[in-house]
Protein backbone atom coordinates (compact mmCIF):
# COMPACT_ATOMS: atom_id res chain seq x y z
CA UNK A 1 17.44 0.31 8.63
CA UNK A 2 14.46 0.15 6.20
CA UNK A 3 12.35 3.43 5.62
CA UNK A 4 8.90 3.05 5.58
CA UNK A 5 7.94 6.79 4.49
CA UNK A 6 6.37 5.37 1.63
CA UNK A 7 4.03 3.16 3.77
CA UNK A 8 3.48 5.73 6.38
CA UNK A 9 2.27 7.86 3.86
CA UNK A 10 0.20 5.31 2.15
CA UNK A 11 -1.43 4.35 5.33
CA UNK A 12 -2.33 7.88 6.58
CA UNK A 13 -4.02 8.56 3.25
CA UNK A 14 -5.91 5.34 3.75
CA UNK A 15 -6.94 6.52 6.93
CA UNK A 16 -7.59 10.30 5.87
CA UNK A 17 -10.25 8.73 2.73
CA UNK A 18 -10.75 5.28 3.07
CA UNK A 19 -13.48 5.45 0.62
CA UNK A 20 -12.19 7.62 -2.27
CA UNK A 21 -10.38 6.15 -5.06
CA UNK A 22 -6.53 6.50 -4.76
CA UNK A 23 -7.26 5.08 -0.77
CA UNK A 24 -8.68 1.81 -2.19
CA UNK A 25 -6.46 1.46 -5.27
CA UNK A 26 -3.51 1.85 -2.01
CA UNK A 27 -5.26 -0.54 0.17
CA UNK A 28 -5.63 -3.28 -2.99
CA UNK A 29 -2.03 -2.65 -3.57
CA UNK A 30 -1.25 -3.36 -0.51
CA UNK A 31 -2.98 -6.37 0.54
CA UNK A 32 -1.74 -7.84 -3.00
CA UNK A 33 2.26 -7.17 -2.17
CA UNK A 34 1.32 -8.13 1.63
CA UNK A 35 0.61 -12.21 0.34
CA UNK A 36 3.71 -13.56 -1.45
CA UNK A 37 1.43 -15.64 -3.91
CA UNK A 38 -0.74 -11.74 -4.87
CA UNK A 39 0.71 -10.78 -7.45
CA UNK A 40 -2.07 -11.53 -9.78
CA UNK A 41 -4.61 -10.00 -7.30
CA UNK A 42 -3.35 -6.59 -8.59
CA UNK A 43 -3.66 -5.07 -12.15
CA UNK A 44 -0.44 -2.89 -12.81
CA UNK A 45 -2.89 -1.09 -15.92
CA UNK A 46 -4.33 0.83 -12.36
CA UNK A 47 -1.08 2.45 -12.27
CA UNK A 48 -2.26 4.94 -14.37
CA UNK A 49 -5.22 6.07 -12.35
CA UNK A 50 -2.46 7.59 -9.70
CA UNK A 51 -1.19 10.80 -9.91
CA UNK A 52 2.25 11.03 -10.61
CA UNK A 53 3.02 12.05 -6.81
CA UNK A 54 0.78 8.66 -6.00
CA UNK A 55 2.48 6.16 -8.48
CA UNK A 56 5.96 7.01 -6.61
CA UNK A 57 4.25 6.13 -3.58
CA UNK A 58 2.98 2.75 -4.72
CA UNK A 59 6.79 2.13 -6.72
CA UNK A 60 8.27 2.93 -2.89
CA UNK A 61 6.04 0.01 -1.60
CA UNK A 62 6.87 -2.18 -4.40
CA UNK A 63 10.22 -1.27 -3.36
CA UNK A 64 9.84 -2.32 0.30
CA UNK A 65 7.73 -5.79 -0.75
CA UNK A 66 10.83 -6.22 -2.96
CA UNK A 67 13.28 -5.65 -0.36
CA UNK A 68 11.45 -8.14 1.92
CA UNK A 69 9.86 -5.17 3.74
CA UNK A 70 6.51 -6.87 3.35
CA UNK A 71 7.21 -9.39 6.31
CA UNK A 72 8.44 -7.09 8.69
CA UNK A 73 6.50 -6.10 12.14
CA UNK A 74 6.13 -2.34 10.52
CA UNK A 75 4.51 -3.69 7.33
CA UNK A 76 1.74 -5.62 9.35
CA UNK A 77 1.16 -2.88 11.88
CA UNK A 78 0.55 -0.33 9.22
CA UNK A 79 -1.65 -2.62 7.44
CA UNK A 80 -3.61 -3.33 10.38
CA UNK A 81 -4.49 0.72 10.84
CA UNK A 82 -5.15 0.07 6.86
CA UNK A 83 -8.07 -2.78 7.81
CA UNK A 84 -9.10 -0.58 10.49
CA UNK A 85 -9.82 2.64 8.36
CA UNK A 86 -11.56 0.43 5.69
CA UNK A 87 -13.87 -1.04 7.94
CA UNK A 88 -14.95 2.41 9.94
């Protein structure tokens, strides 16, 4: 069973402040590990703009792209609230 903390997480702060600057650094993140061809889309140098509570957060979603996460019915769903919050 995967665990999707990580993205659960990720998502609520997304939803909590869209706006501020650790939501869209998350939400760039994501949509980069959510297309198999992103990679590029994504500089790793923004890293270092997360907190180090943050940039274990964005390694556990690396983690679940890595693990094929990415392309499971959870992934899509929490990216979808993602879209959601960034358009309200």
């Amino acid at each position: 069973m995967t665990d999707f903390s990580a993205l659960e997480k990720v998502t609520r702060l997304i939803e909590e402040a869209p706006h501020g600057g650790a939501g869209l650094m998350f939400y760039a993140l994501v949509k980069t590990l959510s297309t198999e061809k992103g990679g590029a889309a994504y500089l790793l140098v923004k890293l270092r703009e997360f907190t180090p509570e943050e940039r274990q957060l964005a390694y556990g979603l690396m983690e679940l792209m890595a693990s094929g996460a990415s392309q499971e019915p959870e992934w899509g769903a929490a990216v979808a609230r993602m879209d959601t919050a960034m358009r309200g």
